[in-house]
ModelCIF file with pLDDT and N, C-alpha, C, O atoms, coordinates in Angstrom:
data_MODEL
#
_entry.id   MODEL 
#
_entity.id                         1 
_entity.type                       polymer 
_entity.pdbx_number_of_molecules   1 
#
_entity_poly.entity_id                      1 
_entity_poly.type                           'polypeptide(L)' 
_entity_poly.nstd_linkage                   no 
_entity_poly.nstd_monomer                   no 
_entity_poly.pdbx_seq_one_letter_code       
;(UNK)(UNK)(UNK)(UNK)(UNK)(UNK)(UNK)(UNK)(UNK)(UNK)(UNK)(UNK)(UNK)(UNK)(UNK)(UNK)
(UNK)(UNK)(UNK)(UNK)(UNK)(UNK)(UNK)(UNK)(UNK)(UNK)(UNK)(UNK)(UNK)(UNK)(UNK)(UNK)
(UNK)(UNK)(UNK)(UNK)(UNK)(UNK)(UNK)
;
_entity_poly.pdbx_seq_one_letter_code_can   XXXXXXXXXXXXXXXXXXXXXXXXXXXXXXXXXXXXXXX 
_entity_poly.pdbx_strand_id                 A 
#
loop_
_entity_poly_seq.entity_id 
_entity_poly_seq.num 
_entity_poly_seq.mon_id 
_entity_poly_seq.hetero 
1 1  UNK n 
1 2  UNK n 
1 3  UNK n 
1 4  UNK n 
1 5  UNK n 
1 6  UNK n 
1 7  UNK n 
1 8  UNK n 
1 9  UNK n 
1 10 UNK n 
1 11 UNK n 
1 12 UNK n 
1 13 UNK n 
1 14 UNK n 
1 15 UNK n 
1 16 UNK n 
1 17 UNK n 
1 18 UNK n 
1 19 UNK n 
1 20 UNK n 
1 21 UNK n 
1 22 UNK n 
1 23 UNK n 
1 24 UNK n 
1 25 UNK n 
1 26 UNK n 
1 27 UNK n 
1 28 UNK n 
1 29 UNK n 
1 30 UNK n 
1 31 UNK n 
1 32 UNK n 
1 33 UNK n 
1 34 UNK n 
1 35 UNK n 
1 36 UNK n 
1 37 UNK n 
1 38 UNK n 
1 39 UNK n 
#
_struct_asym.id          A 
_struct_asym.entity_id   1 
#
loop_
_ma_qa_metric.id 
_ma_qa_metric.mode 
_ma_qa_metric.name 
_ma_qa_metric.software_group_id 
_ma_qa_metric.type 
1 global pLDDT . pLDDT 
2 local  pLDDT . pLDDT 
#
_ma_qa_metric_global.metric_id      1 
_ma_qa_metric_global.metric_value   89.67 
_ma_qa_metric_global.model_id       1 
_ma_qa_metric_global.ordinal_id     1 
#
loop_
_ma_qa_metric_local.label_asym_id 
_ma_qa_metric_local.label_comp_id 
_ma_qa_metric_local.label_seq_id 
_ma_qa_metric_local.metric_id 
_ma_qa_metric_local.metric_value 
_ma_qa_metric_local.model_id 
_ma_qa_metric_local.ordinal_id 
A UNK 1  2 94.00 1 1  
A UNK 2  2 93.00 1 2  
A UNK 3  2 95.00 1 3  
A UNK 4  2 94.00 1 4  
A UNK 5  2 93.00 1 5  
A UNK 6  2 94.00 1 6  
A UNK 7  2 93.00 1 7  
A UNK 8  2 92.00 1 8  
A UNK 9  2 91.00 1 9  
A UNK 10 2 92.00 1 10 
A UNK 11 2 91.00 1 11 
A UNK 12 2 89.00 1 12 
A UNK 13 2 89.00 1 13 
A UNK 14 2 89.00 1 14 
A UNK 15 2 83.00 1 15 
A UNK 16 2 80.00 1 16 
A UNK 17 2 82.00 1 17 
A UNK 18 2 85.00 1 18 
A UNK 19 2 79.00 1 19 
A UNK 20 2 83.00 1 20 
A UNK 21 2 84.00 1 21 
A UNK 22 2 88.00 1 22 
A UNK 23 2 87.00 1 23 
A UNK 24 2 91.00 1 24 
A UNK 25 2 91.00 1 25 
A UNK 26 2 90.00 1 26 
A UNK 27 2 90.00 1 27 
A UNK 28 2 92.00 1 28 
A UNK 29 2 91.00 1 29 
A UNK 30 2 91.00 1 30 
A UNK 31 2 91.00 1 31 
A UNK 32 2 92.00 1 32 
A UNK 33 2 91.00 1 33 
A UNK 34 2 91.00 1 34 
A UNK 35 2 92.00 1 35 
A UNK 36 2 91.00 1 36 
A UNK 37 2 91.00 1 37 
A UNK 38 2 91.00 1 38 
A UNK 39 2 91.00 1 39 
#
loop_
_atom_site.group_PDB 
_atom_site.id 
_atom_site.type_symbol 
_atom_site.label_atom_id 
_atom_site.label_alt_id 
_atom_site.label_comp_id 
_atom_site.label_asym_id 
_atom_site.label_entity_id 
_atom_site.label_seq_id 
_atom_site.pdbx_PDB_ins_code 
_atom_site.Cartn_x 
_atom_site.Cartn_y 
_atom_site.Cartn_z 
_atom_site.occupancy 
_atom_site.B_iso_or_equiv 
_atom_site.pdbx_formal_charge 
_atom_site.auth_seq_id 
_atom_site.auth_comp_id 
_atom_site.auth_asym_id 
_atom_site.auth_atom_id 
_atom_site.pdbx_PDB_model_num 
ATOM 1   N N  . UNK A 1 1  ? 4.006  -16.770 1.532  1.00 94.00 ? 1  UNK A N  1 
ATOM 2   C CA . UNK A 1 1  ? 5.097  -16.248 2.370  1.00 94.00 ? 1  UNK A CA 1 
ATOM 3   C C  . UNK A 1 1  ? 4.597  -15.996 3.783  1.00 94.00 ? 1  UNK A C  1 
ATOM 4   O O  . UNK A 1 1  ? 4.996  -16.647 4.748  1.00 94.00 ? 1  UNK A O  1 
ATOM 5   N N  . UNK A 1 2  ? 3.745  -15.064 3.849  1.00 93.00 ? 2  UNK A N  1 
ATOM 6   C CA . UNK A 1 2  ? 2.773  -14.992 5.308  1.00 93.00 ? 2  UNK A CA 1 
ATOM 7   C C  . UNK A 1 2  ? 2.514  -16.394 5.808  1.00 93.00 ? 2  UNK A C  1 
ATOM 8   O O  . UNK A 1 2  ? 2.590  -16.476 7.034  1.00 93.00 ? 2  UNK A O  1 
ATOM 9   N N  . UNK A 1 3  ? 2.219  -17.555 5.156  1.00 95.00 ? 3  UNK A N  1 
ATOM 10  C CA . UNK A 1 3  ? 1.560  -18.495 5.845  1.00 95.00 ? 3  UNK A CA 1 
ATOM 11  C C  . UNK A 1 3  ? 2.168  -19.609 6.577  1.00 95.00 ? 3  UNK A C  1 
ATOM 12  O O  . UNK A 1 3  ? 1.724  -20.249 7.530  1.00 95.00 ? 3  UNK A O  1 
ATOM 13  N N  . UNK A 1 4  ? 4.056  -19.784 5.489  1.00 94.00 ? 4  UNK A N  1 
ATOM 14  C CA . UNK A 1 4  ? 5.194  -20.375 5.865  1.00 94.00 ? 4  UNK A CA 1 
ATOM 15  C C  . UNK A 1 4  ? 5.600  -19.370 7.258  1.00 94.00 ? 4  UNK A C  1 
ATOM 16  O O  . UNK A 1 4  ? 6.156  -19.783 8.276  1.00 94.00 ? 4  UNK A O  1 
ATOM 17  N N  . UNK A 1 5  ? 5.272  -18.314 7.058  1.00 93.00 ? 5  UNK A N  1 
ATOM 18  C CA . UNK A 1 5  ? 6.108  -17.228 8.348  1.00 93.00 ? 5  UNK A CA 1 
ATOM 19  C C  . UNK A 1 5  ? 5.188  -17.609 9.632  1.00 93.00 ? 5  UNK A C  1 
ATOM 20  O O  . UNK A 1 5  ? 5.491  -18.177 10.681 1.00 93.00 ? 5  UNK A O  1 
ATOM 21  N N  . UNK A 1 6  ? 4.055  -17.132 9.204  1.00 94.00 ? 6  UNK A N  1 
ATOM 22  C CA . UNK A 1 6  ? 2.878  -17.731 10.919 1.00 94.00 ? 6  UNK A CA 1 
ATOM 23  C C  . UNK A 1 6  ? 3.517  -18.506 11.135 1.00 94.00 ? 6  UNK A C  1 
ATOM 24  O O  . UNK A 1 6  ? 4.449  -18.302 11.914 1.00 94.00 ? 6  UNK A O  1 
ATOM 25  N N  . UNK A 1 7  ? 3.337  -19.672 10.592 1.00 93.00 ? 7  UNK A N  1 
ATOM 26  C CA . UNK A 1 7  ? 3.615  -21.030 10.777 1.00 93.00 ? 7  UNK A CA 1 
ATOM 27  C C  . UNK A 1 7  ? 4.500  -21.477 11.480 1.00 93.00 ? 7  UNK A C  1 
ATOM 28  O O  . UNK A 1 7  ? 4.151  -22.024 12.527 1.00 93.00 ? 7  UNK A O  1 
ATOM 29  N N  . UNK A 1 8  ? 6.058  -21.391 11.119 1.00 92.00 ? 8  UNK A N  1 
ATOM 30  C CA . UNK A 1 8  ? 7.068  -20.939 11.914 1.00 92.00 ? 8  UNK A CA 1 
ATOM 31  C C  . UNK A 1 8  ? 6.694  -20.436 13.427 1.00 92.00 ? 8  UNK A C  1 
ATOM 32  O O  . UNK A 1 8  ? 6.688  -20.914 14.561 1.00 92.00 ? 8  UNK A O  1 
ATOM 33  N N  . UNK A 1 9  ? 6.426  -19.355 12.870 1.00 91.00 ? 9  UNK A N  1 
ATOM 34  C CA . UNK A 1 9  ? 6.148  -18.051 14.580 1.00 91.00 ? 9  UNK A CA 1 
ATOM 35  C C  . UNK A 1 9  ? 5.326  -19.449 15.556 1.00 91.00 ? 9  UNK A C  1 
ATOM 36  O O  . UNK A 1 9  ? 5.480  -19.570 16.771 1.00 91.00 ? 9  UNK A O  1 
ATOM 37  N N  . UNK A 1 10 ? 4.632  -20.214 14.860 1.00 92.00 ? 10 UNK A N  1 
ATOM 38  C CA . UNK A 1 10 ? 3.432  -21.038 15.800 1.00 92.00 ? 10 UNK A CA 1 
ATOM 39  C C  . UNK A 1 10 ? 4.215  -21.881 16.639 1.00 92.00 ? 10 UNK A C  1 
ATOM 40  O O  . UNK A 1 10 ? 4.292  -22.111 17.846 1.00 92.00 ? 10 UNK A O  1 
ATOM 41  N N  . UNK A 1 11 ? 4.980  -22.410 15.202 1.00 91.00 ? 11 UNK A N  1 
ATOM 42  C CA . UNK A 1 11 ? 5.898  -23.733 15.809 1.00 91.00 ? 11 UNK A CA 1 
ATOM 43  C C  . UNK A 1 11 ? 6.988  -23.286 17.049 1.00 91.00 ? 11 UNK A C  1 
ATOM 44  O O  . UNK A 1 11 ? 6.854  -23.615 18.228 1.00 91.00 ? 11 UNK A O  1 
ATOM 45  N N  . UNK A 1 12 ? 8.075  -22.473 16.504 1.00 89.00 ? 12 UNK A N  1 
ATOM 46  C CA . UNK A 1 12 ? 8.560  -21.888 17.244 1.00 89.00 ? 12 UNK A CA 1 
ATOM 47  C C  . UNK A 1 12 ? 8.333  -21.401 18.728 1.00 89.00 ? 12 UNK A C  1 
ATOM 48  O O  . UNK A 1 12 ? 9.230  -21.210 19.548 1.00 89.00 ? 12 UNK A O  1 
ATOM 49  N N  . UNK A 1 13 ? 6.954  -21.231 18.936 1.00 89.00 ? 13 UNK A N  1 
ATOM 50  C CA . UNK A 1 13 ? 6.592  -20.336 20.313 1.00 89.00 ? 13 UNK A CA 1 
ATOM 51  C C  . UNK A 1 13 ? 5.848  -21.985 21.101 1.00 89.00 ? 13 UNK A C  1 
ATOM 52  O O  . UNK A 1 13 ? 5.298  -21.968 22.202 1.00 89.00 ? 13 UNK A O  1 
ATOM 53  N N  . UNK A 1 14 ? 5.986  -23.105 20.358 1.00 89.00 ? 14 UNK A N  1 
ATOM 54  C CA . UNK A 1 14 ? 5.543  -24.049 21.149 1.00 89.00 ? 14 UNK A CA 1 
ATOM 55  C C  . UNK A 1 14 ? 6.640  -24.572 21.967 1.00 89.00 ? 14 UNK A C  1 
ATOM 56  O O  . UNK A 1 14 ? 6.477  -25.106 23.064 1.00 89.00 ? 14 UNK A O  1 
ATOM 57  N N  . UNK A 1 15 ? 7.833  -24.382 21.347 1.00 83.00 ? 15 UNK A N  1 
ATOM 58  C CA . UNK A 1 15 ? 8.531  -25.176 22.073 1.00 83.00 ? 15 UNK A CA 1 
ATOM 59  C C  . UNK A 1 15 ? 8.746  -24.454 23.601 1.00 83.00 ? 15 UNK A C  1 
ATOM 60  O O  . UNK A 1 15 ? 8.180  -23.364 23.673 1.00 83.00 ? 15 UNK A O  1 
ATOM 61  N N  . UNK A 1 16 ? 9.446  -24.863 24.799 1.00 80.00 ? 16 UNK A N  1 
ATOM 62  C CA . UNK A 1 16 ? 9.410  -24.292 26.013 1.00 80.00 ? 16 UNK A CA 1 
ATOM 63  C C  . UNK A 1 16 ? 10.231 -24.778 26.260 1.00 80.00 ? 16 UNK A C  1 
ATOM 64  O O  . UNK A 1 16 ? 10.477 -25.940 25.939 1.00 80.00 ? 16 UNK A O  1 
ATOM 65  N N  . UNK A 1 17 ? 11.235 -23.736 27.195 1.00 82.00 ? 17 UNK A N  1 
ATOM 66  C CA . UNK A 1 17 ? 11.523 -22.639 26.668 1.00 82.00 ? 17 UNK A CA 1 
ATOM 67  C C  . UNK A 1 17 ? 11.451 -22.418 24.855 1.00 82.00 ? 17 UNK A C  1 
ATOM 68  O O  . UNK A 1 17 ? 12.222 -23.202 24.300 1.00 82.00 ? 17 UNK A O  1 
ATOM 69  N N  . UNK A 1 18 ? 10.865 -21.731 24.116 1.00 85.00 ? 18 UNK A N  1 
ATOM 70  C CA . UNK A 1 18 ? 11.405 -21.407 23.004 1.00 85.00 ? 18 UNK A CA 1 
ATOM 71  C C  . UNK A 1 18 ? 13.101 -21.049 22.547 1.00 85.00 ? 18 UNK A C  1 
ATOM 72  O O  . UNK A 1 18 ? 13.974 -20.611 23.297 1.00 85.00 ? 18 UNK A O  1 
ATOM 73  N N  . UNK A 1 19 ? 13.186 -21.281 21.554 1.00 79.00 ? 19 UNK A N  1 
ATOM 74  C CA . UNK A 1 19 ? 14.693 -21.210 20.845 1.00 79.00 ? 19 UNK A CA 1 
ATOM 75  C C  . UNK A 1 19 ? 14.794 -19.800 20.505 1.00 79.00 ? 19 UNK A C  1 
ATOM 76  O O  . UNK A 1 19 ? 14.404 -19.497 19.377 1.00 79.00 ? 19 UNK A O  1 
ATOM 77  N N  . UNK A 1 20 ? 15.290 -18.778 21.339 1.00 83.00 ? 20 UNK A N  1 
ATOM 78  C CA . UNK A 1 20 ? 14.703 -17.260 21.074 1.00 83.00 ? 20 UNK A CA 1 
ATOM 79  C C  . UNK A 1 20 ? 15.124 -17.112 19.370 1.00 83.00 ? 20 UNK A C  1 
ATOM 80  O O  . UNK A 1 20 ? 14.327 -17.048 18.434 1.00 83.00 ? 20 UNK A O  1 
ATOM 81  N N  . UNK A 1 21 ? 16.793 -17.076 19.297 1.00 84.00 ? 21 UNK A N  1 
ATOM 82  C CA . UNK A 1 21 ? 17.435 -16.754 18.809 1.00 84.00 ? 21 UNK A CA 1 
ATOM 83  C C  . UNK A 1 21 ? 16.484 -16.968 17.304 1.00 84.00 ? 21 UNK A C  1 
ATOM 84  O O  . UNK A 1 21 ? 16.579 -16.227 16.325 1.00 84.00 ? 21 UNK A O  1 
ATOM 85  N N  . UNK A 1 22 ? 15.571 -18.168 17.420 1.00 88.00 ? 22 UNK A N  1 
ATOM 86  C CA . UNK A 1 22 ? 15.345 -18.699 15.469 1.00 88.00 ? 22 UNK A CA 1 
ATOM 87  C C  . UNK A 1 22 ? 13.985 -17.687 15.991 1.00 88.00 ? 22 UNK A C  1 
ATOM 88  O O  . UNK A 1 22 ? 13.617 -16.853 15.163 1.00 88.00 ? 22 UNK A O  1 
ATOM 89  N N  . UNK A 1 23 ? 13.549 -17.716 16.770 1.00 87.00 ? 23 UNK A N  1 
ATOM 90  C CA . UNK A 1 23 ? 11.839 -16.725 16.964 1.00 87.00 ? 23 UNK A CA 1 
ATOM 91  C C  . UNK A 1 23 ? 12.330 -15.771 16.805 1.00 87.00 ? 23 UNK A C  1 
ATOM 92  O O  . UNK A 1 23 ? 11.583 -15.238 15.983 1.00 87.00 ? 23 UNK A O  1 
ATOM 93  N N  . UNK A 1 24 ? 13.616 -14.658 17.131 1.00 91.00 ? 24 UNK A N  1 
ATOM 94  C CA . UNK A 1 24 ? 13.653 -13.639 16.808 1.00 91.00 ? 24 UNK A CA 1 
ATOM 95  C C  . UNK A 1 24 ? 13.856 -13.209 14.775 1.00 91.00 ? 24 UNK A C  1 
ATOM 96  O O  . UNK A 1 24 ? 13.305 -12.302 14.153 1.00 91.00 ? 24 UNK A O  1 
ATOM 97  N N  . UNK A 1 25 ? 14.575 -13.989 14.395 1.00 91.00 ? 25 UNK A N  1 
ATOM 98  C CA . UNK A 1 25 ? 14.493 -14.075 13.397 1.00 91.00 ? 25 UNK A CA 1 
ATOM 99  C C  . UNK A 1 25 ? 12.948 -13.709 12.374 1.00 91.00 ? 25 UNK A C  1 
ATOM 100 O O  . UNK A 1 25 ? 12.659 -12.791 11.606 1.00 91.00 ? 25 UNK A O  1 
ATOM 101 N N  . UNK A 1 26 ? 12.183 -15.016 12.876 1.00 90.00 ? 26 UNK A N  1 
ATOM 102 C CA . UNK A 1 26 ? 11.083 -15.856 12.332 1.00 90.00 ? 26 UNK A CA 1 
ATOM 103 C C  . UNK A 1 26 ? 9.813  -14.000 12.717 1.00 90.00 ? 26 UNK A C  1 
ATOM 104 O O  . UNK A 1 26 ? 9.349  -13.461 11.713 1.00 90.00 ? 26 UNK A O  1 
ATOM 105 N N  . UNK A 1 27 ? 9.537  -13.460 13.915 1.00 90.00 ? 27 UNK A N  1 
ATOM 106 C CA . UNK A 1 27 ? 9.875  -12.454 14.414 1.00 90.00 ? 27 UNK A CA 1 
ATOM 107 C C  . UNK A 1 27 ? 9.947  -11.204 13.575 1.00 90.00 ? 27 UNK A C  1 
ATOM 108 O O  . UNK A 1 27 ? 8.923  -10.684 13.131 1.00 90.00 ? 27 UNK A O  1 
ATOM 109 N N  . UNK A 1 28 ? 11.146 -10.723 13.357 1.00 92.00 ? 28 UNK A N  1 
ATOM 110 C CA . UNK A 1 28 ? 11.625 -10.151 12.529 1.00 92.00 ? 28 UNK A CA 1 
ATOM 111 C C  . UNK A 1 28 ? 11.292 -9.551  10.764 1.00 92.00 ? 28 UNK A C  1 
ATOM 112 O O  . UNK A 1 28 ? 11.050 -8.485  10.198 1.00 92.00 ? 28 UNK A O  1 
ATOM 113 N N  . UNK A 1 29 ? 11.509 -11.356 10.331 1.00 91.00 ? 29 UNK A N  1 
ATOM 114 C CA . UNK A 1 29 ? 10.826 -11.202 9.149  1.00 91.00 ? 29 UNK A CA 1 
ATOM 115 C C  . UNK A 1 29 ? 9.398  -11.147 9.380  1.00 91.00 ? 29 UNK A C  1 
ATOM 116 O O  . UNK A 1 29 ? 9.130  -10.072 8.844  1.00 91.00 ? 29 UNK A O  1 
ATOM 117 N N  . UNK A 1 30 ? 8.747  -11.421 9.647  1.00 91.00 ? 30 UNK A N  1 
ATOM 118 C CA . UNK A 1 30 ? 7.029  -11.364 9.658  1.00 91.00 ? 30 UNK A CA 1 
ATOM 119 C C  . UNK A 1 30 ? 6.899  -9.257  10.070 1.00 91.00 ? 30 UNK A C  1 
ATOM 120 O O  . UNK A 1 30 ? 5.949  -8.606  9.636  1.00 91.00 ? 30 UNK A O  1 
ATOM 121 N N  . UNK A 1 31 ? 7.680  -8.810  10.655 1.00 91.00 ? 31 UNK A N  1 
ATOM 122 C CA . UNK A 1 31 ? 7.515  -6.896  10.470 1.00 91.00 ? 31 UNK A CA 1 
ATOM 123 C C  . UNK A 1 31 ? 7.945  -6.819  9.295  1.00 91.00 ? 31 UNK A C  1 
ATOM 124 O O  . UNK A 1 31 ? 7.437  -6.135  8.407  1.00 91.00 ? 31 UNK A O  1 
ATOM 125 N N  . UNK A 1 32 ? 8.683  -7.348  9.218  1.00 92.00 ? 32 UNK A N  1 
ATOM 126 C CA . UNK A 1 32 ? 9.549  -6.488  7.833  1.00 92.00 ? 32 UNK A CA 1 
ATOM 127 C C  . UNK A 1 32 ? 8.399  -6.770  6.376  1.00 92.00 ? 32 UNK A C  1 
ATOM 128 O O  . UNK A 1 32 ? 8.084  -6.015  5.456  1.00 92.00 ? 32 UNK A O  1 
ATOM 129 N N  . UNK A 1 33 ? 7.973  -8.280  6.712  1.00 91.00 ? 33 UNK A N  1 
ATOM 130 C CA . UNK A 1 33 ? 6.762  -8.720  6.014  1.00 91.00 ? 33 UNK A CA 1 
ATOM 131 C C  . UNK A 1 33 ? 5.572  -7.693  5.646  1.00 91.00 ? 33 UNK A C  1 
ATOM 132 O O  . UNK A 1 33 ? 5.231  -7.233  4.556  1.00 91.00 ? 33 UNK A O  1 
ATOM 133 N N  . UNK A 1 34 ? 5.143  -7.529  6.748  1.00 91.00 ? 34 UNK A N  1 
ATOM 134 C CA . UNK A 1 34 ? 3.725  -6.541  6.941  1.00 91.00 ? 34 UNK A CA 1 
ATOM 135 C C  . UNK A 1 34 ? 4.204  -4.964  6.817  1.00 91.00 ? 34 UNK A C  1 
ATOM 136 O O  . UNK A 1 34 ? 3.372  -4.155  6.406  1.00 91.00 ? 34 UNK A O  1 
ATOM 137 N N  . UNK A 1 35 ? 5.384  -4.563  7.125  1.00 92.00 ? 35 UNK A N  1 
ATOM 138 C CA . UNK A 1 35 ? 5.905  -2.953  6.511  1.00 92.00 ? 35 UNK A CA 1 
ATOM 139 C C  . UNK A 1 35 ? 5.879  -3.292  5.051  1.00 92.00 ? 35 UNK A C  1 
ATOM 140 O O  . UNK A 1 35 ? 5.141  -2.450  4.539  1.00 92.00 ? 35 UNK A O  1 
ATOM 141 N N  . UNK A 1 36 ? 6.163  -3.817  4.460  1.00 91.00 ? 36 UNK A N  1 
ATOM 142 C CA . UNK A 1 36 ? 6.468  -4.073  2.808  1.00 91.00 ? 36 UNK A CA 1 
ATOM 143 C C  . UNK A 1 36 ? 5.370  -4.217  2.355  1.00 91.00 ? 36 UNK A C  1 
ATOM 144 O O  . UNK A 1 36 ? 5.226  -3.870  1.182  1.00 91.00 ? 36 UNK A O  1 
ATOM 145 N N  . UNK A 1 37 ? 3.964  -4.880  3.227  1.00 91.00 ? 37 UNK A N  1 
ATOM 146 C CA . UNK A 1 37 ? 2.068  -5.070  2.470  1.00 91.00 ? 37 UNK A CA 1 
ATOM 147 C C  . UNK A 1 37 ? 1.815  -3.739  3.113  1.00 91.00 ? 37 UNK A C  1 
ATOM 148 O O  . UNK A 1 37 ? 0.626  -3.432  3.199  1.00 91.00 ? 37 UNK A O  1 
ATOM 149 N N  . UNK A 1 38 ? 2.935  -2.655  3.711  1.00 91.00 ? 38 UNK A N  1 
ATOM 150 C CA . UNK A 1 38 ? 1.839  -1.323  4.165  1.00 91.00 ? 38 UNK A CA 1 
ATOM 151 C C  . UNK A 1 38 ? 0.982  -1.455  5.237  1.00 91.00 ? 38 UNK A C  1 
ATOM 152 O O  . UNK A 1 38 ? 0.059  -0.648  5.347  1.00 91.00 ? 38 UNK A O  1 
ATOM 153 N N  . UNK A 1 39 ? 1.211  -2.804  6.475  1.00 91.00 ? 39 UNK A N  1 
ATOM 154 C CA . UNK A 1 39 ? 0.391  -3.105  7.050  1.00 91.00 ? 39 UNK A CA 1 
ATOM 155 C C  . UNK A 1 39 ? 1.137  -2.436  8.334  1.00 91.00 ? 39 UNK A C  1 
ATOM 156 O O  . UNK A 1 39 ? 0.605  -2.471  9.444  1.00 91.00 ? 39 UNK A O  1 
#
């Protein structure tokens, strides 16, 4: 799950301008990710 989510976040922040709207998402889940491992 973490590794599909980086992954994303990577792809996502290459493009330029980035596509906010799917990074905020992509974003999003990756906190909600790491609050739920207590991180």
């Amino acid at each position: 799950t973490e590794s599909y989510l980086l992954e994303a976040y990577s792809v996502i922040k290459s493009q330029q301008p980035p596509y906010y709207y799917t990074l905020i998402n992509v974003v999003q889940a990756l906190s909600i990710f790491y609050e739920q491992q207590g991180d």
